[in-house]
N, C-alpha and C. Protein backbone atom coordinates (compact mmCIF):
# COMPACT_ATOMS: atom_id res chain seq x y z
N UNK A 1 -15.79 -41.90 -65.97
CA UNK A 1 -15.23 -41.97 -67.30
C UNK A 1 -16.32 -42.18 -68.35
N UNK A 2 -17.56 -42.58 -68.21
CA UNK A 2 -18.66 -43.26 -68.72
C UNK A 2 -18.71 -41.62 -69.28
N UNK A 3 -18.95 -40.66 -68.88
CA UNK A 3 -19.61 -39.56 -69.50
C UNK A 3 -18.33 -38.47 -70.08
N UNK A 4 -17.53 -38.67 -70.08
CA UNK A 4 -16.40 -38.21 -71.12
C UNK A 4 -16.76 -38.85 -72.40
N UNK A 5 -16.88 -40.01 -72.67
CA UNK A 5 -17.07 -40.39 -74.39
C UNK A 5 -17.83 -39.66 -75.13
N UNK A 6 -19.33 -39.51 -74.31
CA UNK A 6 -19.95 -38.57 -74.93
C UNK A 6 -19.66 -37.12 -75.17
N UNK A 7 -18.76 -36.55 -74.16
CA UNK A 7 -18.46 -35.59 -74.89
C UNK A 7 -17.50 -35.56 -75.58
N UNK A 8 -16.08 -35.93 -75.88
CA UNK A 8 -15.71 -35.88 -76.84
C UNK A 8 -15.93 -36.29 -78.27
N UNK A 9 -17.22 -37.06 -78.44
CA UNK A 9 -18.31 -37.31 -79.74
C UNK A 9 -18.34 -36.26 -79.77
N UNK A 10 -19.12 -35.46 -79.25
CA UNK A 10 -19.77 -34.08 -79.29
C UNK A 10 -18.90 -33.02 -79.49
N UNK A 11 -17.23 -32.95 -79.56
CA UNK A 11 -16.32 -32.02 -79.85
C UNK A 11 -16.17 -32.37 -80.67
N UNK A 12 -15.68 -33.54 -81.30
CA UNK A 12 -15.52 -34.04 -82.48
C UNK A 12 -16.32 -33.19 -83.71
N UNK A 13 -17.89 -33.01 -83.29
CA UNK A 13 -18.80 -33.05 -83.95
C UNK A 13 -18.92 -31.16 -84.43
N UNK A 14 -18.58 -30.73 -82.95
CA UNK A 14 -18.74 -29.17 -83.18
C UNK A 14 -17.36 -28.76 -83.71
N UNK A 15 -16.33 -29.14 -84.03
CA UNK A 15 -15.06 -28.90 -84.46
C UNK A 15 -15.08 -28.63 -85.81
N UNK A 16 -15.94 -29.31 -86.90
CA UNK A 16 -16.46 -29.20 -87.69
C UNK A 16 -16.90 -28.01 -88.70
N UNK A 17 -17.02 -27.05 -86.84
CA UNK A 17 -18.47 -25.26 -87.50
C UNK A 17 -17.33 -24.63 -87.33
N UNK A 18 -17.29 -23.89 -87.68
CA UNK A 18 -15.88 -22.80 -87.87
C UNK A 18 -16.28 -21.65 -87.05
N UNK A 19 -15.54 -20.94 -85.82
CA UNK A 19 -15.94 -20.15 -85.25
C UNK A 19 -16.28 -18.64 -85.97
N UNK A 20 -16.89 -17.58 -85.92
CA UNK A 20 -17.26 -16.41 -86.65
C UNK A 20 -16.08 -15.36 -85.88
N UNK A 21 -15.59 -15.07 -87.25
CA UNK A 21 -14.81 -13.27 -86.96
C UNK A 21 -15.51 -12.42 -85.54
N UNK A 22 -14.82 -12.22 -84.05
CA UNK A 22 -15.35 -11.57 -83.15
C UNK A 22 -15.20 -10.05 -83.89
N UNK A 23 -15.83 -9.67 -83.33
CA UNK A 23 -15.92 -7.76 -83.66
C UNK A 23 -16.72 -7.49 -82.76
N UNK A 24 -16.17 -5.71 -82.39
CA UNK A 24 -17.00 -5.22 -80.86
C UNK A 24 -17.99 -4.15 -81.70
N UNK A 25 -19.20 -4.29 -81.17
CA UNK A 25 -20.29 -3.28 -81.15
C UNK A 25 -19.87 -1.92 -80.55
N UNK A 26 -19.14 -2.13 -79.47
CA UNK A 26 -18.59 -1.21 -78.28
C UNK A 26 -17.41 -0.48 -78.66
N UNK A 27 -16.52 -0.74 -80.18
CA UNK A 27 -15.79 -0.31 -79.82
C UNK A 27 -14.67 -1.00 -80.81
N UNK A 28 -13.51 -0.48 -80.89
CA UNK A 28 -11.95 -1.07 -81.26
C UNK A 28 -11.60 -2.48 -81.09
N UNK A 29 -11.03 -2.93 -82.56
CA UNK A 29 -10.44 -4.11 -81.97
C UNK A 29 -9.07 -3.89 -82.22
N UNK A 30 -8.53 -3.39 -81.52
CA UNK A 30 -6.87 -2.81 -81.41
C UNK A 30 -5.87 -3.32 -80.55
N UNK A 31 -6.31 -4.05 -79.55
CA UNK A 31 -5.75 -3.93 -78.53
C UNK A 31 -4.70 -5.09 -78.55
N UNK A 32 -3.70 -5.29 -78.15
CA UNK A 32 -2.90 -6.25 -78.00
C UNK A 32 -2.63 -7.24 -76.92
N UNK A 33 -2.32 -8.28 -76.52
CA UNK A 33 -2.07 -9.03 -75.81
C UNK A 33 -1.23 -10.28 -76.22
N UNK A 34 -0.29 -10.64 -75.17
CA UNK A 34 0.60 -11.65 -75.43
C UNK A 34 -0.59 -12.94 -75.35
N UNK A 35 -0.19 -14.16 -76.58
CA UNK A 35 -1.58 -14.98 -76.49
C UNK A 35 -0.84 -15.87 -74.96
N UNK A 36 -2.17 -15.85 -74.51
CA UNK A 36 -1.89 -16.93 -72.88
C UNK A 36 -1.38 -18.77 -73.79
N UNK A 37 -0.54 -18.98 -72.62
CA UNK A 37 -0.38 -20.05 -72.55
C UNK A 37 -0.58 -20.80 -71.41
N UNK A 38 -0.74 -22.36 -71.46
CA UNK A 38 -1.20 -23.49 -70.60
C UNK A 38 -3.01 -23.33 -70.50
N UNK A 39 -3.21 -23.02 -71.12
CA UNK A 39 -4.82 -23.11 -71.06
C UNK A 39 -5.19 -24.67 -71.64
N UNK A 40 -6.41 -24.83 -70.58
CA UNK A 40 -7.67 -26.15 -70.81
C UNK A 40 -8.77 -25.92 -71.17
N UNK A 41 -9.33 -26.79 -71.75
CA UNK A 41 -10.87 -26.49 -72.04
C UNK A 41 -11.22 -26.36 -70.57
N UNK A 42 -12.34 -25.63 -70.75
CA UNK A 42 -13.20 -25.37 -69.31
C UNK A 42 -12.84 -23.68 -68.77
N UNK A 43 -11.60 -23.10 -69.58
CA UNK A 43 -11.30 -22.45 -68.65
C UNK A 43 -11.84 -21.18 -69.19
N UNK A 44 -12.09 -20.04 -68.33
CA UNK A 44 -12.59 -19.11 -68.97
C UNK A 44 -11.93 -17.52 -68.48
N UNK A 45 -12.69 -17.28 -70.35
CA UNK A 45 -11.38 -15.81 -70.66
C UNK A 45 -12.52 -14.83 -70.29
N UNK A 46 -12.02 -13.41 -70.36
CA UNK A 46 -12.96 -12.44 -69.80
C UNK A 46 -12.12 -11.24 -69.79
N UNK A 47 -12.80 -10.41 -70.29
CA UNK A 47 -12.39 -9.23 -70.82
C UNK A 47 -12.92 -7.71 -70.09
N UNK A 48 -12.44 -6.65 -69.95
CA UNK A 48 -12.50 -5.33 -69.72
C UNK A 48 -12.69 -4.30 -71.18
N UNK A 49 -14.00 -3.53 -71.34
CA UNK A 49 -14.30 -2.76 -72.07
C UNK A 49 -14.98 -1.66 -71.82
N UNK A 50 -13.81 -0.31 -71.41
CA UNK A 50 -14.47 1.13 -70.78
C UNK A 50 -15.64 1.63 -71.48
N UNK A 51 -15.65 1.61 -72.36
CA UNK A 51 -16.82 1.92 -73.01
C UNK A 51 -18.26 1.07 -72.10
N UNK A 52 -18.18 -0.14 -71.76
CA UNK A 52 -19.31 -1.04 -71.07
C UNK A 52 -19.39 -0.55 -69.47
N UNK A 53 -18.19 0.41 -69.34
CA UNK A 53 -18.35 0.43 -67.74
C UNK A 53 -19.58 0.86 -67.34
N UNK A 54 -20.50 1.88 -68.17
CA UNK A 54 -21.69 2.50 -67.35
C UNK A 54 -22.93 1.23 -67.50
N UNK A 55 -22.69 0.16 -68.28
CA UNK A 55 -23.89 -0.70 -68.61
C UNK A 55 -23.46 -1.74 -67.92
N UNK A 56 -22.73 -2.51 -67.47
CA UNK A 56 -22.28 -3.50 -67.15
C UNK A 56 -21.42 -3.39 -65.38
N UNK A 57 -22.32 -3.54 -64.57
CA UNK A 57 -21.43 -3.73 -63.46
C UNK A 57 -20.76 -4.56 -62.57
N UNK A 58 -19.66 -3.96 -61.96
CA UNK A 58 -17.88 -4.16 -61.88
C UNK A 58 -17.12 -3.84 -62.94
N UNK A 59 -16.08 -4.18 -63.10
CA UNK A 59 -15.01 -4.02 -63.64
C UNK A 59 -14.97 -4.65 -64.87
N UNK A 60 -15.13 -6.03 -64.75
CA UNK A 60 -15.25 -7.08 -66.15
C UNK A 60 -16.53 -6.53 -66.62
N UNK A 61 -16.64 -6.86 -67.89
CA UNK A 61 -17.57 -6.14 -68.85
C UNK A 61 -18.15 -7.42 -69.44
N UNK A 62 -17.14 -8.54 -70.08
CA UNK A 62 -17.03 -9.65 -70.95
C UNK A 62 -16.91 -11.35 -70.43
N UNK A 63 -17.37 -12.28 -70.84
CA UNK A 63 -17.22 -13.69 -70.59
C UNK A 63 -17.00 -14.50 -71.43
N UNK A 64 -16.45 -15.40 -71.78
CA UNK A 64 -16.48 -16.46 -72.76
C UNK A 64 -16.38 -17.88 -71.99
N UNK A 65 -16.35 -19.02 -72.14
CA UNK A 65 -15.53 -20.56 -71.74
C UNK A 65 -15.07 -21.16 -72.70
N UNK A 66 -13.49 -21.56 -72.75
CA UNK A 66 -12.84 -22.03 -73.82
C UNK A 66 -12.89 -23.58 -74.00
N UNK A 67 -13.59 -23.88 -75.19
CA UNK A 67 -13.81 -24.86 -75.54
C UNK A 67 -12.71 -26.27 -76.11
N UNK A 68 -12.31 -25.48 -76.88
CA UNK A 68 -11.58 -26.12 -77.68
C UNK A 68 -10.09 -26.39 -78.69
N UNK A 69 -9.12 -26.55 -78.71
CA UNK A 69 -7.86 -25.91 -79.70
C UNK A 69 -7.83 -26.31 -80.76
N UNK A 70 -8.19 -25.50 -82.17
CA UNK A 70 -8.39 -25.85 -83.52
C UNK A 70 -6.84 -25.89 -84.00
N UNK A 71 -6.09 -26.89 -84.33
CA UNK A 71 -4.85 -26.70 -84.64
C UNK A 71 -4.78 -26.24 -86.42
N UNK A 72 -5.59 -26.07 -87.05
CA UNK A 72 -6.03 -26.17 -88.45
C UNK A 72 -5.63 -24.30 -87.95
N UNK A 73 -6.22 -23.72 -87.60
CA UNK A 73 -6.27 -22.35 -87.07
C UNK A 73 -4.96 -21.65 -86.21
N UNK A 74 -4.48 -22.58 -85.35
CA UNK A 74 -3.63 -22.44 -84.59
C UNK A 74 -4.09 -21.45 -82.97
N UNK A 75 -5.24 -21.72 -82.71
CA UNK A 75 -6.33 -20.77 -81.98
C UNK A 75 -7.06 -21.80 -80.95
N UNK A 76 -7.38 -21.20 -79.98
CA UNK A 76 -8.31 -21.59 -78.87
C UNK A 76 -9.84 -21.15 -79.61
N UNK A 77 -10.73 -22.07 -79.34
CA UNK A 77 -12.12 -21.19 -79.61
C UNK A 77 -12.65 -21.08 -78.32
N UNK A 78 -13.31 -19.97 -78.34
CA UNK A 78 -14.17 -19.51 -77.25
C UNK A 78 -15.85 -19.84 -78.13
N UNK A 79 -16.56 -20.17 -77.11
CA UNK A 79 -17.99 -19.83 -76.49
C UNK A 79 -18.22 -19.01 -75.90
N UNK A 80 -19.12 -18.22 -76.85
CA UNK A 80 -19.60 -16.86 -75.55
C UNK A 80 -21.05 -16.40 -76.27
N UNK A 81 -21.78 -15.77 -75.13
CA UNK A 81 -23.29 -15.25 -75.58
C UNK A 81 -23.01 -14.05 -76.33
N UNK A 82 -23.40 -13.32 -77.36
CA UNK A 82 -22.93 -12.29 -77.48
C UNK A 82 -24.54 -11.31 -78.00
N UNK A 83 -24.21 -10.14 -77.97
CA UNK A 83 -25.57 -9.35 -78.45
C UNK A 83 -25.62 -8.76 -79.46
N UNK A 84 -24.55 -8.73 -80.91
CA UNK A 84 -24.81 -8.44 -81.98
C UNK A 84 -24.00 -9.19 -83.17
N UNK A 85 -24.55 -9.98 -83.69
CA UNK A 85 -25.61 -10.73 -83.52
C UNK A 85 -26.12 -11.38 -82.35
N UNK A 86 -27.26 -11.20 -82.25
CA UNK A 86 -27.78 -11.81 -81.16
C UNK A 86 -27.58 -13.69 -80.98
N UNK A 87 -26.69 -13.97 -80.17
CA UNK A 87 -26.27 -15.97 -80.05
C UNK A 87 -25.15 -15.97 -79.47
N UNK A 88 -25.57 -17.31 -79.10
CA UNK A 88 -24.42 -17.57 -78.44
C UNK A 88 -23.84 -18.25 -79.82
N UNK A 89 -22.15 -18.18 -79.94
CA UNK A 89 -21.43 -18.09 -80.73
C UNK A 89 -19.39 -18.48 -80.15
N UNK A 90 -19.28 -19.29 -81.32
CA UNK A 90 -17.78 -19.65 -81.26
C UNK A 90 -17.36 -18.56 -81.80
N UNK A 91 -16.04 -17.96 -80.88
CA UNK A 91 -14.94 -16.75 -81.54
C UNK A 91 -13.46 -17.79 -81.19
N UNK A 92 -12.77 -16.97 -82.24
CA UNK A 92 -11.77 -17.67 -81.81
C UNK A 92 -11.33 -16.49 -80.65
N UNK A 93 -9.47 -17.38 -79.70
CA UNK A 93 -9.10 -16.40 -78.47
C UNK A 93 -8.70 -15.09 -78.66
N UNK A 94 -7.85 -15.05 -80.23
CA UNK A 94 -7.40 -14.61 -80.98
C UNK A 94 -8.18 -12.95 -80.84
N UNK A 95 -9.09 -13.55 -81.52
CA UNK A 95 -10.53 -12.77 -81.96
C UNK A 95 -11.10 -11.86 -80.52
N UNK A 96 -10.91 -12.61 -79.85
CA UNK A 96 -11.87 -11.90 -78.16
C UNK A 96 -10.87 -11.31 -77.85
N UNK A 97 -9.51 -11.44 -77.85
CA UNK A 97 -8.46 -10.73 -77.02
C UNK A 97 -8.13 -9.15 -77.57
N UNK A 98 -8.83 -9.13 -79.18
CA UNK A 98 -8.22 -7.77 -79.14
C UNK A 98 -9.28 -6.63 -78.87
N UNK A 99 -10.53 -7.46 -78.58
CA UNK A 99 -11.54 -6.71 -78.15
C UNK A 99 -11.70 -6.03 -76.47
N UNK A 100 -10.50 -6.13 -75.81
CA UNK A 100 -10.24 -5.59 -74.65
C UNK A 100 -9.24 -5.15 -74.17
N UNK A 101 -9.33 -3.79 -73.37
CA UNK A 101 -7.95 -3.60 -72.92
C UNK A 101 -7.29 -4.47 -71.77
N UNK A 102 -8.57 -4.83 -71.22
CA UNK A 102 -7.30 -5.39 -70.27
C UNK A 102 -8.17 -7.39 -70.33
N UNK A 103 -7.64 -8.42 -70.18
CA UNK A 103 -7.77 -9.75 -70.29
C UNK A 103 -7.51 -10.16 -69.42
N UNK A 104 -8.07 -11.66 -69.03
CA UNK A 104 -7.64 -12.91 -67.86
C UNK A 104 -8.22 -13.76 -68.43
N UNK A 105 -7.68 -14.87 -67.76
CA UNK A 105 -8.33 -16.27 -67.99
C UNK A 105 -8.36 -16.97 -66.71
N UNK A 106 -8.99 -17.46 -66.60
CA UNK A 106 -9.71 -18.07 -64.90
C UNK A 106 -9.76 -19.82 -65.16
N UNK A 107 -9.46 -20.42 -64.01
CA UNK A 107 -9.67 -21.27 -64.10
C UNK A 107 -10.42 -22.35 -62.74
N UNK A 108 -11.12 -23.16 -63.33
CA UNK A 108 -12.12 -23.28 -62.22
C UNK A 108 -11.91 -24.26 -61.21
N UNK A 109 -11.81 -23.89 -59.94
CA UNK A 109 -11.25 -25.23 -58.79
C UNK A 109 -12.30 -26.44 -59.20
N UNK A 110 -12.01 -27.39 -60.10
CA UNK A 110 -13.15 -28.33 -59.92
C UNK A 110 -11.81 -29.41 -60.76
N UNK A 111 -12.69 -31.00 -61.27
CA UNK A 111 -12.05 -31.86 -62.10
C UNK A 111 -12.19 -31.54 -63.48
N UNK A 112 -11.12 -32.31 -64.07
CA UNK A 112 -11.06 -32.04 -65.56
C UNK A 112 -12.32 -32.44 -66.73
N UNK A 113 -13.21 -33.70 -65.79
CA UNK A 113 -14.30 -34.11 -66.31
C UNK A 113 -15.48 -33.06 -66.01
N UNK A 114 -15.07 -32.38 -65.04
CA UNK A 114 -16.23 -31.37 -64.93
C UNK A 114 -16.12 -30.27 -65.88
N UNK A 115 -15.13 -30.07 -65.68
CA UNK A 115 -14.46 -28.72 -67.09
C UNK A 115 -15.06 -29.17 -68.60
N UNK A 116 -14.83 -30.57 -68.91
CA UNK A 116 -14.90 -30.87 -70.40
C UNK A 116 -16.91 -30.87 -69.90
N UNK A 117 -17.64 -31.85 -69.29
CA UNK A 117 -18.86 -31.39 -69.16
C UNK A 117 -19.31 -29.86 -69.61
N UNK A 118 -19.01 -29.19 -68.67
CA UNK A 118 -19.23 -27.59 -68.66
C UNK A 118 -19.25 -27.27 -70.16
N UNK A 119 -18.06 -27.70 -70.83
CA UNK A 119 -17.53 -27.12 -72.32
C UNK A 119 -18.95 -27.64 -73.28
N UNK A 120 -19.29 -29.17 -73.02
CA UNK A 120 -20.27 -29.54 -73.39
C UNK A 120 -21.46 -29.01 -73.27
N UNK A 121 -22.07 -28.89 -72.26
CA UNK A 121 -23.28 -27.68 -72.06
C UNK A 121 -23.26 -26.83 -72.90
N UNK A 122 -22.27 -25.90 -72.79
CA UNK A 122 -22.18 -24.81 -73.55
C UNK A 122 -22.16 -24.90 -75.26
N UNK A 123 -21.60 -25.87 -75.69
CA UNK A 123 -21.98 -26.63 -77.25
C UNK A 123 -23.51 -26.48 -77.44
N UNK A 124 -24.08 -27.02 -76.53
CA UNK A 124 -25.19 -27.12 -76.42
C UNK A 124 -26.07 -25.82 -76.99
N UNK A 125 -25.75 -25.19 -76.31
CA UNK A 125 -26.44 -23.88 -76.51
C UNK A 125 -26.13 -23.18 -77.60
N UNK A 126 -25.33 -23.25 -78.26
CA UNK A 126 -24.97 -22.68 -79.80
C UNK A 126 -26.20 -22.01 -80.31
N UNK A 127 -26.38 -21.17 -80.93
CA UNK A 127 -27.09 -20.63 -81.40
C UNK A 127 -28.07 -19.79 -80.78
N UNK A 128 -28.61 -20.36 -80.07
CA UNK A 128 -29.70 -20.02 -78.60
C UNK A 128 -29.81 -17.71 -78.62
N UNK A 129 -30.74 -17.54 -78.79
CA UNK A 129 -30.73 -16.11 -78.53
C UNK A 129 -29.60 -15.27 -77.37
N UNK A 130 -29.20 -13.94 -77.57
CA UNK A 130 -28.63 -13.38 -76.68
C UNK A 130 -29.96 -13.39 -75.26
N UNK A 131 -29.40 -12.96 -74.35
CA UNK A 131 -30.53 -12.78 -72.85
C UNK A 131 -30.40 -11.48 -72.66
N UNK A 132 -31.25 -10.54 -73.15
CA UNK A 132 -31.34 -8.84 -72.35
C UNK A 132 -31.55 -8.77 -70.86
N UNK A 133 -31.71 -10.23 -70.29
CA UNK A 133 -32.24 -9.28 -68.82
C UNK A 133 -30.59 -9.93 -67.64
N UNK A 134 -29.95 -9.16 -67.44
CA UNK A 134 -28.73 -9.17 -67.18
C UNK A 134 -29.30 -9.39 -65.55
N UNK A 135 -30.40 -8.69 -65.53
CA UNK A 135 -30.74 -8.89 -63.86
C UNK A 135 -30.91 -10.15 -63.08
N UNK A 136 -30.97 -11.44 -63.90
CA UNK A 136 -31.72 -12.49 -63.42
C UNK A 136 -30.71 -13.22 -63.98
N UNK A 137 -30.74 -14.61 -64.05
CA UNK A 137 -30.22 -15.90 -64.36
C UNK A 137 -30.91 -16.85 -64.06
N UNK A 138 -30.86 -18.13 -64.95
CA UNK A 138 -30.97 -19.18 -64.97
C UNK A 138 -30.46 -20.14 -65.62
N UNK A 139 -30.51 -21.15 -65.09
CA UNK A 139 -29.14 -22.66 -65.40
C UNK A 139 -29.74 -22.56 -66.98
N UNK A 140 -30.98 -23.11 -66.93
CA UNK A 140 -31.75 -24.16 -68.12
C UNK A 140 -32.39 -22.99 -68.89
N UNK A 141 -31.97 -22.02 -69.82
CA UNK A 141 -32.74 -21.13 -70.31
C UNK A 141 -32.83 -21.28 -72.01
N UNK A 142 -33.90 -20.43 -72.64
CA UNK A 142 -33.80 -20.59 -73.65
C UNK A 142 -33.25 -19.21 -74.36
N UNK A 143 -32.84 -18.90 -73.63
CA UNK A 143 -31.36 -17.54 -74.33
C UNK A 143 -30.05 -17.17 -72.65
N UNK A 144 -29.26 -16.66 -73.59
CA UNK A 144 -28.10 -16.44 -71.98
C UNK A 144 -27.86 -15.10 -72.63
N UNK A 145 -27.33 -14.57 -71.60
CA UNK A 145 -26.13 -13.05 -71.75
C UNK A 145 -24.64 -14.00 -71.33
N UNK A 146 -23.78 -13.95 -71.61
CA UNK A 146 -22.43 -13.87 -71.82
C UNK A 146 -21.88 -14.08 -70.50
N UNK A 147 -22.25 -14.28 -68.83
CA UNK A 147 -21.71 -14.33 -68.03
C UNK A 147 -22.33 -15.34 -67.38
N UNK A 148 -24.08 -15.41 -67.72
CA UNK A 148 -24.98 -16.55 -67.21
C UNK A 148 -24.59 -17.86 -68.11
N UNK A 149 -24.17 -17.49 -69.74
CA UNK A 149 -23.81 -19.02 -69.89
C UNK A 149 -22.34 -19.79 -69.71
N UNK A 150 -21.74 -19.15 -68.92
CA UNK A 150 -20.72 -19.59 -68.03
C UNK A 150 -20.82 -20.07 -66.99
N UNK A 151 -21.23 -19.24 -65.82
CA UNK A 151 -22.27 -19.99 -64.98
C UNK A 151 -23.07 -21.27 -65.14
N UNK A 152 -23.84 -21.07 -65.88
CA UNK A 152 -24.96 -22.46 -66.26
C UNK A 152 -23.79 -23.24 -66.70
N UNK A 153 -23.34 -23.38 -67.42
CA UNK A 153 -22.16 -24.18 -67.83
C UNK A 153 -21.95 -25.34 -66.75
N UNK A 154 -21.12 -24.54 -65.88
CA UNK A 154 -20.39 -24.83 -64.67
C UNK A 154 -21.44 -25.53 -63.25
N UNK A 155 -22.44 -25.14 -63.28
CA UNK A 155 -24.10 -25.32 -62.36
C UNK A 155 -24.77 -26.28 -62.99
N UNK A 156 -24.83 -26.57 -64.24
CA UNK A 156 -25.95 -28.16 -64.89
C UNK A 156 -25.58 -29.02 -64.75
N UNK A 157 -24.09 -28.85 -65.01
CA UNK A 157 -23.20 -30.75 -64.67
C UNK A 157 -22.63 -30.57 -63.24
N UNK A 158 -23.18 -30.22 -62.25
CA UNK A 158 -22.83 -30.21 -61.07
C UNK A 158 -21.19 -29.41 -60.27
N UNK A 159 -20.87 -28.71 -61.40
CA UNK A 159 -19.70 -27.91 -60.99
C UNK A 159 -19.99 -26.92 -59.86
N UNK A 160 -18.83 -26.35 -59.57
CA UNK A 160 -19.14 -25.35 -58.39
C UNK A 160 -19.95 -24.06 -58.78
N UNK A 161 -20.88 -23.84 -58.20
CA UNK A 161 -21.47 -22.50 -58.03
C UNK A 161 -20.57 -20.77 -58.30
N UNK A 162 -20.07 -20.31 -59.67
CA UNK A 162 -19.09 -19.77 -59.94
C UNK A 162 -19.33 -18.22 -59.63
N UNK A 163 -20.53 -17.86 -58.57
CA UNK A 163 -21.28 -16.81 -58.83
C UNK A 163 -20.83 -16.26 -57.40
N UNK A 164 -20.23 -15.14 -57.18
CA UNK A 164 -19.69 -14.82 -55.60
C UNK A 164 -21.04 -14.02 -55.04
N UNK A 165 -21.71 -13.97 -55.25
CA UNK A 165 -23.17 -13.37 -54.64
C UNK A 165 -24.42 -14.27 -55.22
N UNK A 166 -24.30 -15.64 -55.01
CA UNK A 166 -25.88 -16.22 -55.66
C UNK A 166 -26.74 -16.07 -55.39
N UNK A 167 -27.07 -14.99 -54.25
CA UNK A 167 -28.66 -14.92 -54.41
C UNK A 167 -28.54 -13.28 -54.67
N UNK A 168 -29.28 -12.51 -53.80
CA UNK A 168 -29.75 -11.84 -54.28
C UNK A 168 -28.53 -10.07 -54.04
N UNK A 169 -28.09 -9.17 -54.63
CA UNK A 169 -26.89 -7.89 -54.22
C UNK A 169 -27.59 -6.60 -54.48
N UNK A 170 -27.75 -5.80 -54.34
CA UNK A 170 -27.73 -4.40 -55.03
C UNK A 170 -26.77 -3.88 -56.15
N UNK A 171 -26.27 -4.62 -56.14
CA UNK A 171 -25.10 -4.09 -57.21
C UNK A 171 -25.48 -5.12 -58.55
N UNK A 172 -25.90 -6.17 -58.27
CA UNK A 172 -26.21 -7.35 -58.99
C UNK A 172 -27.21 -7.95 -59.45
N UNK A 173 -28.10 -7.41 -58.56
CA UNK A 173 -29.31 -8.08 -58.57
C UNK A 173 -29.35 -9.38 -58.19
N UNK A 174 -30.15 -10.28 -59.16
CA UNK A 174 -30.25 -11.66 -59.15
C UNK A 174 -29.27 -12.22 -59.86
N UNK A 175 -28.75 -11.99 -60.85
CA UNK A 175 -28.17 -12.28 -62.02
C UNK A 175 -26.69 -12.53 -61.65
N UNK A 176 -25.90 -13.08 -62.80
CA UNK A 176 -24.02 -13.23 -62.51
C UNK A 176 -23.47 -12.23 -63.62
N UNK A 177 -22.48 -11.22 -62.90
CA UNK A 177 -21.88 -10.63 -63.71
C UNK A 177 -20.37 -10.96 -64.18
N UNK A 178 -19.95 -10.28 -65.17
CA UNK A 178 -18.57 -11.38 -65.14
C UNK A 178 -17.43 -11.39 -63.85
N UNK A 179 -17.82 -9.98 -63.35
CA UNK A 179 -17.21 -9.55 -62.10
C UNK A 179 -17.42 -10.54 -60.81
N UNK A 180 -18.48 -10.70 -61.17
CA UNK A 180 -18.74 -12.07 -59.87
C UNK A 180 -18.32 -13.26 -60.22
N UNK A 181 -17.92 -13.84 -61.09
CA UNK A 181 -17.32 -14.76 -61.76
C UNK A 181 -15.79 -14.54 -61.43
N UNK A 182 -14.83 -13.49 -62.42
CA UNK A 182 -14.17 -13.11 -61.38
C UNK A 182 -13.42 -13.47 -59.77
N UNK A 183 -14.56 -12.80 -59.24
CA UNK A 183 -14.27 -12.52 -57.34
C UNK A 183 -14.57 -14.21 -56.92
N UNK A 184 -15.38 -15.05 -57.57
CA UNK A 184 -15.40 -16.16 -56.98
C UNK A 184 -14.34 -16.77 -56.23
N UNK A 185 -14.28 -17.50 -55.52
CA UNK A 185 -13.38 -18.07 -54.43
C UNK A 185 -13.00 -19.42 -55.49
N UNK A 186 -14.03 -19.73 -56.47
CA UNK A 186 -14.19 -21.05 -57.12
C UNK A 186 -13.44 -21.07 -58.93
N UNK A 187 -12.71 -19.77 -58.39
CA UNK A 187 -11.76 -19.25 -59.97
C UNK A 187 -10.62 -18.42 -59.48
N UNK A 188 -9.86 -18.70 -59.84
CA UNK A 188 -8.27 -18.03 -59.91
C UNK A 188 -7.89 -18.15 -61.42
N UNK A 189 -7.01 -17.04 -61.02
CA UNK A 189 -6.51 -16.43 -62.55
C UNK A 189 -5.23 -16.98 -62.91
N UNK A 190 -4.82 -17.50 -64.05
CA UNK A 190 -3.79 -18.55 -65.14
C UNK A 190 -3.22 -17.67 -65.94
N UNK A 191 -3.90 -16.14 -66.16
CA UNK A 191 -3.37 -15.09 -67.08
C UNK A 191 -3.89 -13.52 -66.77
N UNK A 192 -3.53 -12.78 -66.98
CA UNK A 192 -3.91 -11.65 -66.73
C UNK A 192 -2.92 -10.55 -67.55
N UNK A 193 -3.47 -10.06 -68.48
CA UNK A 193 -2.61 -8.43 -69.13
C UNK A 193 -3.24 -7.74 -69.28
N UNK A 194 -3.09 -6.16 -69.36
CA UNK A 194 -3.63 -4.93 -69.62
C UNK A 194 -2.45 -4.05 -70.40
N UNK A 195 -3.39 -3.71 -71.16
CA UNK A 195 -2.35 -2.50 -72.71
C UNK A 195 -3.03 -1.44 -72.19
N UNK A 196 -4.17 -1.39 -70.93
CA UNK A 196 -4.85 0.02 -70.84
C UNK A 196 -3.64 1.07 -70.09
């Protein structure tokens, strides 16, 4: 319980920054989805975008971890790395959901103190550069791509290993894609729709 206080200081504190309008580089924000319900912080949303299929491999394209519920907004905010602008960056759920045809939200076999930790990490990193090298990962970096700072999230405060191939794939390389995030044994899905 000792390390919950500190983070809810620290939500308190980021509640404050107002998340930025999501918009896709890739593409339409058209798409519809019923907004999920029963979601926790910790849990994470993740998206499908055909346009990303030839750059991004598997199926999932997208990552976020949901931080927080702004009732001022009436919205979940997401954390996610994103690459234009280059940062990691608060969207609201709102905002990420219409940027895909098809959506889930995952949630991670672990405790609720590990979840709010995780959420914390990821505060952390606010701002921090996008990561171009999709091939590799690391926990402690000084930029992420969008699937590694989910991962790291979940890997610094001792959560489960969310990566279904951690070392090394052909399909994967070194790195976590959201697809392996996904397939993890250490995430099951709380939501799932497709308008595709």
């Amino acid at each position: 319980m000792k390390r919950v206080a500190p983070i809810l200081g620290l939500l308190v504190l980021v509640v404050l920054a107002n998340p930025v309008a999501a918009s896709s580089s890739l593409g339409g924000s058209d798409h519809w989805h019923p907004y999920p319900s029963g979601i926790i912080p910790g849990d994470i949303v993740i998206g499908h975008n055909p346009l990303s299929d030839l750059i991004i491999p598997g199926y999932w394209t997208h990552t976020g971890i949901i931080a927080y519920y702004d009732s001022n907004a009436g919205d979940w905010v997401v954390i996610e790395a994103w690459d234009n602008p280059s940062a990691v960056r608060m969207v609201y759920l709102s905002d990420f959901l219409k940027r895909y045809d098809t959506v889930a939200v995952l949630r991670v076999r672990t405790t609720n103190e590990i979840r709010l930790a995780a959420v914390n990490f990821a505060f952390q990193q606010l701002g921090k550069p996008y990561d171009w090298k999709w091939w590799t990962k690391e926990v402690y970096g000084d930029s992420y791509y969008c699937s590694e700072l989910v991962w790291a999230s979940y890997k610094a405060v001792g959560g489960p290993d969310i990566d279904a191939h951690p070392g090394f794939s052909w399909k994967y390389l070194w790195g976590v894609a959201p697809q392996e995030i996904y397939d993890d044994g250490d995430t099951y899905v709380i939501y799932y729709h497709s308008d595709a």
